[in-house]
PDB file of N, CA and C in Angstrom:
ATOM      1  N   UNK A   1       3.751 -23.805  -7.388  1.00  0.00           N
ATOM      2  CA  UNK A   1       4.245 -23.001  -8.489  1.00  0.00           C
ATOM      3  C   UNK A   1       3.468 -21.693  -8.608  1.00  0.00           C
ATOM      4  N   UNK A   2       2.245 -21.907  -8.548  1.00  0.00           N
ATOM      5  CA  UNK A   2       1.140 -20.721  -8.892  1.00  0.00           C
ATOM      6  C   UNK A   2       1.816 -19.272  -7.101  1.00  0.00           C
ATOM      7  N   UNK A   3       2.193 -20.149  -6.583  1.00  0.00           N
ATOM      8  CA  UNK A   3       2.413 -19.163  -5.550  1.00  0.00           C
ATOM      9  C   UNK A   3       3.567 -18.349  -5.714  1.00  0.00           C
ATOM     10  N   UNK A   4       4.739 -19.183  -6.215  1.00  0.00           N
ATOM     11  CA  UNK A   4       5.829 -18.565  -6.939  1.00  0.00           C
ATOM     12  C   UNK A   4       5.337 -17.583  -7.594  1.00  0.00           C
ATOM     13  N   UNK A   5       4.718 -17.674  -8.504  1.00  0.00           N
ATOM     14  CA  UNK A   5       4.401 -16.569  -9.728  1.00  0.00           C
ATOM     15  C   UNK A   5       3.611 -15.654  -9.117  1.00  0.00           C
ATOM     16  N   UNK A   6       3.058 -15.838  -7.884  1.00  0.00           N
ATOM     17  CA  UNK A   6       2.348 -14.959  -6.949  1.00  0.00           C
ATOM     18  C   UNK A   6       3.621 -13.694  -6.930  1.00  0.00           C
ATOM     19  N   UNK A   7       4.475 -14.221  -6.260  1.00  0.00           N
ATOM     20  CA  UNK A   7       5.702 -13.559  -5.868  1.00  0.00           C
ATOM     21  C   UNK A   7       6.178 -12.862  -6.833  1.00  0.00           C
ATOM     22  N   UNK A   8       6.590 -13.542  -7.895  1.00  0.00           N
ATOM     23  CA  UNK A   8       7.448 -12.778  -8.624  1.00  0.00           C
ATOM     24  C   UNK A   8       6.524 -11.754  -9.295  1.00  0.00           C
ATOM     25  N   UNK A   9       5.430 -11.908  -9.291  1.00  0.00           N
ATOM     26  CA  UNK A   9       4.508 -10.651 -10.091  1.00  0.00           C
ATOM     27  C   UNK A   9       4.333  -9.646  -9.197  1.00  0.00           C
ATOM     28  N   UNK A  10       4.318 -10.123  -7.718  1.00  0.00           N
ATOM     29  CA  UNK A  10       4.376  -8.891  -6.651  1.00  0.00           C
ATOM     30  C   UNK A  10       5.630  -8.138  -6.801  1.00  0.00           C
ATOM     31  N   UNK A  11       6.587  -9.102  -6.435  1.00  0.00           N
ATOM     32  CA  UNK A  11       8.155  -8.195  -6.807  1.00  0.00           C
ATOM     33  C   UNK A  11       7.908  -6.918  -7.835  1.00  0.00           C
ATOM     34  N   UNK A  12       7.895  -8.158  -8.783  1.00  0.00           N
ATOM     35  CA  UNK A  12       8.103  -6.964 -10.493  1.00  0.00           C
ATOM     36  C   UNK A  12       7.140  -5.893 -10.265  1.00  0.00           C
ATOM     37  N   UNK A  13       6.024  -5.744 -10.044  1.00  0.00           N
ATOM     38  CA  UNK A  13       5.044  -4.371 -10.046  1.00  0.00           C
ATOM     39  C   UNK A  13       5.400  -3.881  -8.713  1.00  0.00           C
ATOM     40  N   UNK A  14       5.461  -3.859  -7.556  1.00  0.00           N
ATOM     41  CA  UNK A  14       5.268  -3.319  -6.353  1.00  0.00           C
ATOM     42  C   UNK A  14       6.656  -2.914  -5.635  1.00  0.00           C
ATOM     43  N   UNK A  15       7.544  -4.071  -5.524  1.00  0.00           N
ATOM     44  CA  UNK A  15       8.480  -4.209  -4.854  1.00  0.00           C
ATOM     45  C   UNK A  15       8.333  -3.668  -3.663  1.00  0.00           C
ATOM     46  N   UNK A  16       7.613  -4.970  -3.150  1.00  0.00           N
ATOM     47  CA  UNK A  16       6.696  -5.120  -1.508  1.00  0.00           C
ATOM     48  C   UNK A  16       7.798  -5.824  -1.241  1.00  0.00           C
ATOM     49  N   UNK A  17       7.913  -5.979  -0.107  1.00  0.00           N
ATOM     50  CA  UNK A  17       8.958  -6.794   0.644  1.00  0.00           C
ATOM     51  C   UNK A  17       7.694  -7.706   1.931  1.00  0.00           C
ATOM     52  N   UNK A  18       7.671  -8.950   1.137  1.00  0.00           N
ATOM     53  CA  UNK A  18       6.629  -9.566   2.140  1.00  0.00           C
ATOM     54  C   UNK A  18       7.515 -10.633   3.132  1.00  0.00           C
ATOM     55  N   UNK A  19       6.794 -10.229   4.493  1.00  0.00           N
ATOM     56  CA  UNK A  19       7.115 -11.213   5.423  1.00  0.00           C
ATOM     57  C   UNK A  19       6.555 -12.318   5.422  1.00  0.00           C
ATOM     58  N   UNK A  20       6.483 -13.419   4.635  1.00  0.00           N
ATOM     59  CA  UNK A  20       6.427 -14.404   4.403  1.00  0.00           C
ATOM     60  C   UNK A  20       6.479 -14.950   2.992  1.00  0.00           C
ATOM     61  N   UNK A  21       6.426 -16.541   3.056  1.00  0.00           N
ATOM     62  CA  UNK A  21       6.512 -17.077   1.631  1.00  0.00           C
ATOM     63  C   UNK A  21       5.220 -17.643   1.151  1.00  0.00           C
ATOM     64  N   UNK A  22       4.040 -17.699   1.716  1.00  0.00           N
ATOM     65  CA  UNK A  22       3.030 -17.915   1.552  1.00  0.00           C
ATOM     66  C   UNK A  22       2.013 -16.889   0.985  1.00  0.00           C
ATOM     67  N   UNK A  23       0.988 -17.209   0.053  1.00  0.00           N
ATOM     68  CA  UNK A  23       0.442 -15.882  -0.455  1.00  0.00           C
ATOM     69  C   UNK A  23      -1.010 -16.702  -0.271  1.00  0.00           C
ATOM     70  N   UNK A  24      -1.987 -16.143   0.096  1.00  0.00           N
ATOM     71  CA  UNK A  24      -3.202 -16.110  -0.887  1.00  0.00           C
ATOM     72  C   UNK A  24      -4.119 -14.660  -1.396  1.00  0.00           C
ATOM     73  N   UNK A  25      -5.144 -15.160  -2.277  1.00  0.00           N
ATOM     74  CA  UNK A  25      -5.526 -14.149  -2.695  1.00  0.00           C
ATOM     75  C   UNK A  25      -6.970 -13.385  -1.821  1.00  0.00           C
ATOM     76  N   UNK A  26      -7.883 -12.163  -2.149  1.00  0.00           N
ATOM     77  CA  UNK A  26      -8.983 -12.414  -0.967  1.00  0.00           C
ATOM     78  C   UNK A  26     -10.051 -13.438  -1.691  1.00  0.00           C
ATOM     79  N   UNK A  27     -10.013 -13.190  -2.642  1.00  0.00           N
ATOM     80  CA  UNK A  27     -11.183 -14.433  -2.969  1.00  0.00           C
ATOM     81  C   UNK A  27     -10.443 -16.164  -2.549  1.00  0.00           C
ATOM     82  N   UNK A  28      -9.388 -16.460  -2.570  1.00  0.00           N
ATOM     83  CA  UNK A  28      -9.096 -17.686  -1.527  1.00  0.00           C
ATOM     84  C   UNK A  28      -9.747 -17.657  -0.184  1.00  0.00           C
ATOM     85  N   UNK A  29      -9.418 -16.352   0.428  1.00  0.00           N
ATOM     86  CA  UNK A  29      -9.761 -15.934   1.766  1.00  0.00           C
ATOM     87  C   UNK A  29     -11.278 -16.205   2.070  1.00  0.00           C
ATOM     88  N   UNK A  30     -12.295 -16.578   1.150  1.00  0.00           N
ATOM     89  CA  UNK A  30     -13.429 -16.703   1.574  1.00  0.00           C
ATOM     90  C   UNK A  30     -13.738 -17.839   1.930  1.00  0.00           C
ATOM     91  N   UNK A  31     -12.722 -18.934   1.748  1.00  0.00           N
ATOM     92  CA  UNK A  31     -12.760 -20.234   3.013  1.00  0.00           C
ATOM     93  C   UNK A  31     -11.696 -20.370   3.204  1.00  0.00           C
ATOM     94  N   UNK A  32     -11.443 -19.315   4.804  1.00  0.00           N
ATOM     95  CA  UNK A  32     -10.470 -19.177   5.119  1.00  0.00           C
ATOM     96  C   UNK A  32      -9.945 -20.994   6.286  1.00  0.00           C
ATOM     97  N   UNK A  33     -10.820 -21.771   5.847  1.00  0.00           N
ATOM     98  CA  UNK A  33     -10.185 -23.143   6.266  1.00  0.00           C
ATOM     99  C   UNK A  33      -9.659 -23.341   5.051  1.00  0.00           C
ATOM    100  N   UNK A  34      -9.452 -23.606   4.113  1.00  0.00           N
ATOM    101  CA  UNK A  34      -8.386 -23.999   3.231  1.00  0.00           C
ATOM    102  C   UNK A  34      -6.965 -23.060   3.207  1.00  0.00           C
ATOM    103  N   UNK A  35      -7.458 -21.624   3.752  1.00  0.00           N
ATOM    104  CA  UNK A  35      -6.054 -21.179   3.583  1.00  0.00           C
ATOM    105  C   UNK A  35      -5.326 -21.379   4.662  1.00  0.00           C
ATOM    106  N   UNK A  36      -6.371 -21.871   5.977  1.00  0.00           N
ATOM    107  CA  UNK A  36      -5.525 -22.259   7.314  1.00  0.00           C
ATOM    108  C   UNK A  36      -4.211 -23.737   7.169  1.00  0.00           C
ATOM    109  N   UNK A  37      -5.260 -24.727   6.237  1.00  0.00           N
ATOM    110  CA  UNK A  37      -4.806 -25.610   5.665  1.00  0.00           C
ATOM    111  C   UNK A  37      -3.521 -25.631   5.016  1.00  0.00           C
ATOM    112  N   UNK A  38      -3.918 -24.718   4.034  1.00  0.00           N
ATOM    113  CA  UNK A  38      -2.094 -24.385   3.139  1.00  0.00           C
ATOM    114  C   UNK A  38      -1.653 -23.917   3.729  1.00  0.00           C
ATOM    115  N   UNK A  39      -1.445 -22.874   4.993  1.00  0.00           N
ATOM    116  CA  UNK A  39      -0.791 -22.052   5.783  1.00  0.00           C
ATOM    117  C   UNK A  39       0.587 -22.853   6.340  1.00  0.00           C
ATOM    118  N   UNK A  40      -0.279 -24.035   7.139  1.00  0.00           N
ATOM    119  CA  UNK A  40       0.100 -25.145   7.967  1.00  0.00           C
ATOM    120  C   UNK A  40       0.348 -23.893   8.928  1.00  0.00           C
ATOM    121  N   UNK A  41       1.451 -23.558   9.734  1.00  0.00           N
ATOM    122  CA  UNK A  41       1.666 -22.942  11.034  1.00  0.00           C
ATOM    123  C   UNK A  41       2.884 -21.588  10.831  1.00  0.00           C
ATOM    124  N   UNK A  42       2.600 -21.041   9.208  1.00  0.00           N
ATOM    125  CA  UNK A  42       2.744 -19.789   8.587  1.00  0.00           C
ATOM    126  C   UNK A  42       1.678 -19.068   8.300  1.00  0.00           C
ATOM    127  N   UNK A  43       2.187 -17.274   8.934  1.00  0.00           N
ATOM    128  CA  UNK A  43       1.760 -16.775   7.718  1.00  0.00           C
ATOM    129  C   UNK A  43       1.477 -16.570   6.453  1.00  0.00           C
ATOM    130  N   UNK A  44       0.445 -15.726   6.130  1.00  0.00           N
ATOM    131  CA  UNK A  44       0.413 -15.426   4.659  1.00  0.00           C
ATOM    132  C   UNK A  44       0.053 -14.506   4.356  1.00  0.00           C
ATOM    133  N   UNK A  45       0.448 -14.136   3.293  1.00  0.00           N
ATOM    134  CA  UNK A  45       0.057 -12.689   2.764  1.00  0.00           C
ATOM    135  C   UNK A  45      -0.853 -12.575   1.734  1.00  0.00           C
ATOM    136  N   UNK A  46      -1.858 -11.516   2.053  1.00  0.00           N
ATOM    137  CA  UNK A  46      -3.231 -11.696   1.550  1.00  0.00           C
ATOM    138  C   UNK A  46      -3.015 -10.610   0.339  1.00  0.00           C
ATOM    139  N   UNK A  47      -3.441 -11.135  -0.681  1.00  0.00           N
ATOM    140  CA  UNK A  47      -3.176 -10.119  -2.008  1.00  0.00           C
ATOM    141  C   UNK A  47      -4.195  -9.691  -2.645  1.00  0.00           C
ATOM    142  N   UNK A  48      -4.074  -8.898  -3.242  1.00  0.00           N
ATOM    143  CA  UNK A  48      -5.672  -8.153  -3.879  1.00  0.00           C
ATOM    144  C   UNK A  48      -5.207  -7.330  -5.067  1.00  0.00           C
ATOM    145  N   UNK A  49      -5.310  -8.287  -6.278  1.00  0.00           N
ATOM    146  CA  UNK A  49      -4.606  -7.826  -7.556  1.00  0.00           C
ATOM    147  C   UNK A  49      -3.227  -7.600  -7.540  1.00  0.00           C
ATOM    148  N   UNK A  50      -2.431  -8.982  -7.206  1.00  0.00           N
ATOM    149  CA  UNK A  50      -1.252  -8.487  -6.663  1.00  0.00           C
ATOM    150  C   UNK A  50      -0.629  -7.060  -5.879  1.00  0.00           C
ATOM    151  N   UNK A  51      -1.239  -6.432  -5.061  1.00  0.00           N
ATOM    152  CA  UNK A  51      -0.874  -5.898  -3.982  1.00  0.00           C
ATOM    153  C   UNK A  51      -1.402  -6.821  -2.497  1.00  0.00           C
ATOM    154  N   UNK A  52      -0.416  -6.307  -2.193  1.00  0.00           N
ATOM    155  CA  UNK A  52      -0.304  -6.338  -0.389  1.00  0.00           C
ATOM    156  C   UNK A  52      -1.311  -5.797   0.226  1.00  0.00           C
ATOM    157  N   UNK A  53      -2.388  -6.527   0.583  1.00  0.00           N
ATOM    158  CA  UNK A  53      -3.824  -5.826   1.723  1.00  0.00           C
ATOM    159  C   UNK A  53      -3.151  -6.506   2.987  1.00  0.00           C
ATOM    160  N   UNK A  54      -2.601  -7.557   3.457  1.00  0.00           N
ATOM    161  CA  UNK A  54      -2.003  -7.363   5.057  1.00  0.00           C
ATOM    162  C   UNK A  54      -1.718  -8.733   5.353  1.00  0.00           C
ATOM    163  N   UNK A  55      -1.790  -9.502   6.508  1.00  0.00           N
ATOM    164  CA  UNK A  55      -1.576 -10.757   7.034  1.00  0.00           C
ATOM    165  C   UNK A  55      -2.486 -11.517   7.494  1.00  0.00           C
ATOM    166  N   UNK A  56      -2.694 -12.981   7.503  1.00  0.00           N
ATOM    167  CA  UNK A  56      -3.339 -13.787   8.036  1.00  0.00           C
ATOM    168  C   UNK A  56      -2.698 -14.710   8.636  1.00  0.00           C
ATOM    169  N   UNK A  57      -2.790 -14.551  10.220  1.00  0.00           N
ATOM    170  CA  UNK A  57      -1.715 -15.294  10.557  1.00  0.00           C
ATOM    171  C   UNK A  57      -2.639 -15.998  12.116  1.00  0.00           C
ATOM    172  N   UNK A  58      -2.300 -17.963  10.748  1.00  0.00           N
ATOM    173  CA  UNK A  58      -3.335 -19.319  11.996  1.00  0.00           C
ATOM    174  C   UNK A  58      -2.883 -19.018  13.230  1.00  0.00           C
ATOM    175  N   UNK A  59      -3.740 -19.386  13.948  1.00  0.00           N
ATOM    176  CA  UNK A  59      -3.237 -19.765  15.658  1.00  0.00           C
ATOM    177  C   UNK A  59      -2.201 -20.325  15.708  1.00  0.00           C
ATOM    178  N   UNK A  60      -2.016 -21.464  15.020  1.00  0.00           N
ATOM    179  CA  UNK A  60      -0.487 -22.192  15.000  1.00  0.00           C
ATOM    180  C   UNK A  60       0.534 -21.578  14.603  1.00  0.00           C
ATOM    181  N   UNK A  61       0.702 -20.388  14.067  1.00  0.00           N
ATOM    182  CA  UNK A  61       1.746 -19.762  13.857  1.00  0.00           C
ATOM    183  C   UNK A  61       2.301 -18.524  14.996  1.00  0.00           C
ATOM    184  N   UNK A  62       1.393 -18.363  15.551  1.00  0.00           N
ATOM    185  CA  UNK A  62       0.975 -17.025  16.830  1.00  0.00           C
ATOM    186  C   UNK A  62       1.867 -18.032  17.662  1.00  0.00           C
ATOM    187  N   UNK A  63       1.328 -19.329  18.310  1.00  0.00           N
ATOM    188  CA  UNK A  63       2.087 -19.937  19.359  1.00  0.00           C
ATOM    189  C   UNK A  63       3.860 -20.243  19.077  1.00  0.00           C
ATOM    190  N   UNK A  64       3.947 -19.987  18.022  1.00  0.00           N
ATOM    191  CA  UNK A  64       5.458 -19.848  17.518  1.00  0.00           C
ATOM    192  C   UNK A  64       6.242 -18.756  17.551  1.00  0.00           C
ATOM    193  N   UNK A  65       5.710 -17.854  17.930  1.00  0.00           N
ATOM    194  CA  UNK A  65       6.337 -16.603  17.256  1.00  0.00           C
ATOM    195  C   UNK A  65       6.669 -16.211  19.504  1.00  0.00           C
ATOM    196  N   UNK A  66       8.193 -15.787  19.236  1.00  0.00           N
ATOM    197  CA  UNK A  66       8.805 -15.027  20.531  1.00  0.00           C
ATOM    198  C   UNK A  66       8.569 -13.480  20.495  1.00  0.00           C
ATOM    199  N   UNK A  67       8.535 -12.853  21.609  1.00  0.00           N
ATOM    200  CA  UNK A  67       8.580 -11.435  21.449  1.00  0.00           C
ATOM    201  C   UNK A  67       9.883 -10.754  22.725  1.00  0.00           C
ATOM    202  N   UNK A  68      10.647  -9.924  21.806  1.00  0.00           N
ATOM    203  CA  UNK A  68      11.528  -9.436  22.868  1.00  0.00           C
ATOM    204  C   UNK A  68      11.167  -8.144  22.779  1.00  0.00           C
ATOM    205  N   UNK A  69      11.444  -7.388  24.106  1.00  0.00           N
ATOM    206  CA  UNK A  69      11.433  -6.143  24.261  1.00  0.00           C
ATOM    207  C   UNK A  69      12.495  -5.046  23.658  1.00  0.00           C
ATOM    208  N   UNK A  70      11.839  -4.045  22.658  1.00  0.00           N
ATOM    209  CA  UNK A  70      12.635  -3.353  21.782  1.00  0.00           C
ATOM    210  C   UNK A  70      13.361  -2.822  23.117  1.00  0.00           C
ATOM    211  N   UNK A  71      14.903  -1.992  22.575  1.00  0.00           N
ATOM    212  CA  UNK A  71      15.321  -0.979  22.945  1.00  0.00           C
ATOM    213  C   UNK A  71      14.900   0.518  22.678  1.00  0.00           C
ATOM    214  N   UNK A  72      14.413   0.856  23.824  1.00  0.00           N
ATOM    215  CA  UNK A  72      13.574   2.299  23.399  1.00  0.00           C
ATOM    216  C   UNK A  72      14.520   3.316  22.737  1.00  0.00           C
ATOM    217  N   UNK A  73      15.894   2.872  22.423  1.00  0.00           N
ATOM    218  CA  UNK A  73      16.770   4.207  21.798  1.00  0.00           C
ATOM    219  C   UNK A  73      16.915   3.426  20.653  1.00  0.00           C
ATOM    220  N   UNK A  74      16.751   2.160  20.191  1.00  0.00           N
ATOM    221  CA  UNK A  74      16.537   1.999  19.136  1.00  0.00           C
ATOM    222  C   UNK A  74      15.283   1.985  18.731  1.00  0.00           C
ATOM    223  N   UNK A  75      14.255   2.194  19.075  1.00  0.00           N
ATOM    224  CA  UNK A  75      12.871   2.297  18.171  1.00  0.00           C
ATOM    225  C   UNK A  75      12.924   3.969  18.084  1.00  0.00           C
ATOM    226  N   UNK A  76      13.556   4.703  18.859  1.00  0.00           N
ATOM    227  CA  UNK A  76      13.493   5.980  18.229  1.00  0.00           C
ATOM    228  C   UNK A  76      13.984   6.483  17.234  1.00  0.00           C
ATOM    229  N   UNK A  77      15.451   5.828  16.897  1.00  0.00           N
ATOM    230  CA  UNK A  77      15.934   5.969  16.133  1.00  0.00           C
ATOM    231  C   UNK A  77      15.468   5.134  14.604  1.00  0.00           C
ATOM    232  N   UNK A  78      15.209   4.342  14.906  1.00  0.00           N
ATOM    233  CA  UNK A  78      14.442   3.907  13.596  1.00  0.00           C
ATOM    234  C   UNK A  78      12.735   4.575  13.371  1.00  0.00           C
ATOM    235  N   UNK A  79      12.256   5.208  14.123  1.00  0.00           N
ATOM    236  CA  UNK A  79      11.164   6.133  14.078  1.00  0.00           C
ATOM    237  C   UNK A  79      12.037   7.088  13.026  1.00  0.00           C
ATOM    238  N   UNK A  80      12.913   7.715  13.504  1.00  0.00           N
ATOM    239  CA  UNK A  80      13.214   8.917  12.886  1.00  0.00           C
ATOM    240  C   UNK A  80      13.741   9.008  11.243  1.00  0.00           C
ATOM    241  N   UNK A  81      14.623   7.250  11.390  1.00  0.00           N
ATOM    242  CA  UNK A  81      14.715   7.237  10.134  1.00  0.00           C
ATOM    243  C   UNK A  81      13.618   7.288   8.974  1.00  0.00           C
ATOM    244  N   UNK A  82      12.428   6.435  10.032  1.00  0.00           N
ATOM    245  CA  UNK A  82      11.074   6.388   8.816  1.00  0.00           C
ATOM    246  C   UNK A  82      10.108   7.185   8.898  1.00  0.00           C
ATOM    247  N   UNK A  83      10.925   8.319   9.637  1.00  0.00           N
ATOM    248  CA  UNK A  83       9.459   9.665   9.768  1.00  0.00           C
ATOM    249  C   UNK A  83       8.937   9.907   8.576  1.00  0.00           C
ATOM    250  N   UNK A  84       9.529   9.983   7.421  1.00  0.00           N
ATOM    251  CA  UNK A  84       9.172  10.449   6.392  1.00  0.00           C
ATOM    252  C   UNK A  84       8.250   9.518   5.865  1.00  0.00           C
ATOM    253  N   UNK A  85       8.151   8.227   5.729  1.00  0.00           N
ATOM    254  CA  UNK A  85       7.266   7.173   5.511  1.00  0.00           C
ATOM    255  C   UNK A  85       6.002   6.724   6.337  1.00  0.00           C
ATOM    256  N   UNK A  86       6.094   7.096   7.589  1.00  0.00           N
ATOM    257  CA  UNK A  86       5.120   6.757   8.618  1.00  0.00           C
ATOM    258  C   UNK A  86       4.531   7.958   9.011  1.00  0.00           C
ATOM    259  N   UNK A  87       4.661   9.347   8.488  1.00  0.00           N
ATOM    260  CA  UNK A  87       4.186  10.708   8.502  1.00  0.00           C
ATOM    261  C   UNK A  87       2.984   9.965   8.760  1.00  0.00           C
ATOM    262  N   UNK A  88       1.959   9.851   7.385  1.00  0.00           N
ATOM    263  CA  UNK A  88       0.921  10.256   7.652  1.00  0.00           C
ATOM    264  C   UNK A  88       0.256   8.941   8.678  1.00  0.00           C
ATOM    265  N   UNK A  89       0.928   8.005   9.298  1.00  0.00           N
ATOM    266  CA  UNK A  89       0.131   7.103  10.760  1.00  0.00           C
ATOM    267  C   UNK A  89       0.335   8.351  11.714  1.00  0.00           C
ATOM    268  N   UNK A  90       1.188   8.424  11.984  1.00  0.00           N
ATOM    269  CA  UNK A  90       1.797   9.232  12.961  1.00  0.00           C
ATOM    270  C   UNK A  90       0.811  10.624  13.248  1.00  0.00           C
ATOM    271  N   UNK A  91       0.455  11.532  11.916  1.00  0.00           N
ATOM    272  CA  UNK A  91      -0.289  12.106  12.042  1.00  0.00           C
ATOM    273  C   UNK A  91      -1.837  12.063  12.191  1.00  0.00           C
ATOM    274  N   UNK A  92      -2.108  10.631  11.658  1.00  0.00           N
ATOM    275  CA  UNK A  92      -3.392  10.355  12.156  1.00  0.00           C
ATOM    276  C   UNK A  92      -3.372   9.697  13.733  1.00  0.00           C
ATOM    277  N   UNK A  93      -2.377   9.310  13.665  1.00  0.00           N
ATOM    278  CA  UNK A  93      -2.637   9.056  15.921  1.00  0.00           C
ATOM    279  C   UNK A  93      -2.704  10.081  16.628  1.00  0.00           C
ATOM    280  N   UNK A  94      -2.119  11.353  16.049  1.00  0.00           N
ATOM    281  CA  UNK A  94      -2.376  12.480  17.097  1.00  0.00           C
ATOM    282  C   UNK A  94      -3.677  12.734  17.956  1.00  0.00           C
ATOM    283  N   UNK A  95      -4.695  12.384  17.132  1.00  0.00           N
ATOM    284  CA  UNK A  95      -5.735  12.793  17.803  1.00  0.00           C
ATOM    285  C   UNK A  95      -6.696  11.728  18.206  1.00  0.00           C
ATOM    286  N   UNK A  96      -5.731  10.542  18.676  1.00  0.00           N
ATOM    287  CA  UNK A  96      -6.338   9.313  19.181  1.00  0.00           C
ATOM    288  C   UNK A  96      -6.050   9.163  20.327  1.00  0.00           C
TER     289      UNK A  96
END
């Protein structure tokens, strides 16, 4: 339940769109064997005052996950749609 209300308090303030249904918080994160535990072989999304700081994702969930090779005319085109959002990565890789 408490994770539910994780969610819906992220929704209502942020309207993050998280890839997964699992949350913990970083102070959970400091034994990160219990959050491997609740994980089971999901991600989770690590929160910090209800925002989104990033993913923690068990070994058991890595050996699950497929990877296909994008279409390079579609990652351009979805580049372009999110130029405006990914500006400033984009401009900090220039000089990497």
């Amino acid at each position: 339940m408490a994770q539910f209300q994780q969610l819906l308090t992220l929704a209502a303030y942020t309207m993050e769109n998280l890839l997964t249904n699992k949350t913990a918080s970083l102070t959970e994160l400091r034994d990160p064997k219990k959050v491997i535990e609740k994980a089971g072989d999901k991600p989770v999304a690590i929160l910090n005052r209800n925002q989104l700081e990033g993913y923690f994702v068990p070994a058991a969930a890595v050996g699950k996950i497929s990877f296909t090779a994008a279409n390079p005319k579609d990652v351009s085109s979805l580049v372009r749609k999110r130029r405006s959002r990914i500006k400033p990565t984009l401009d900090y890789l220039k000089d990497k």
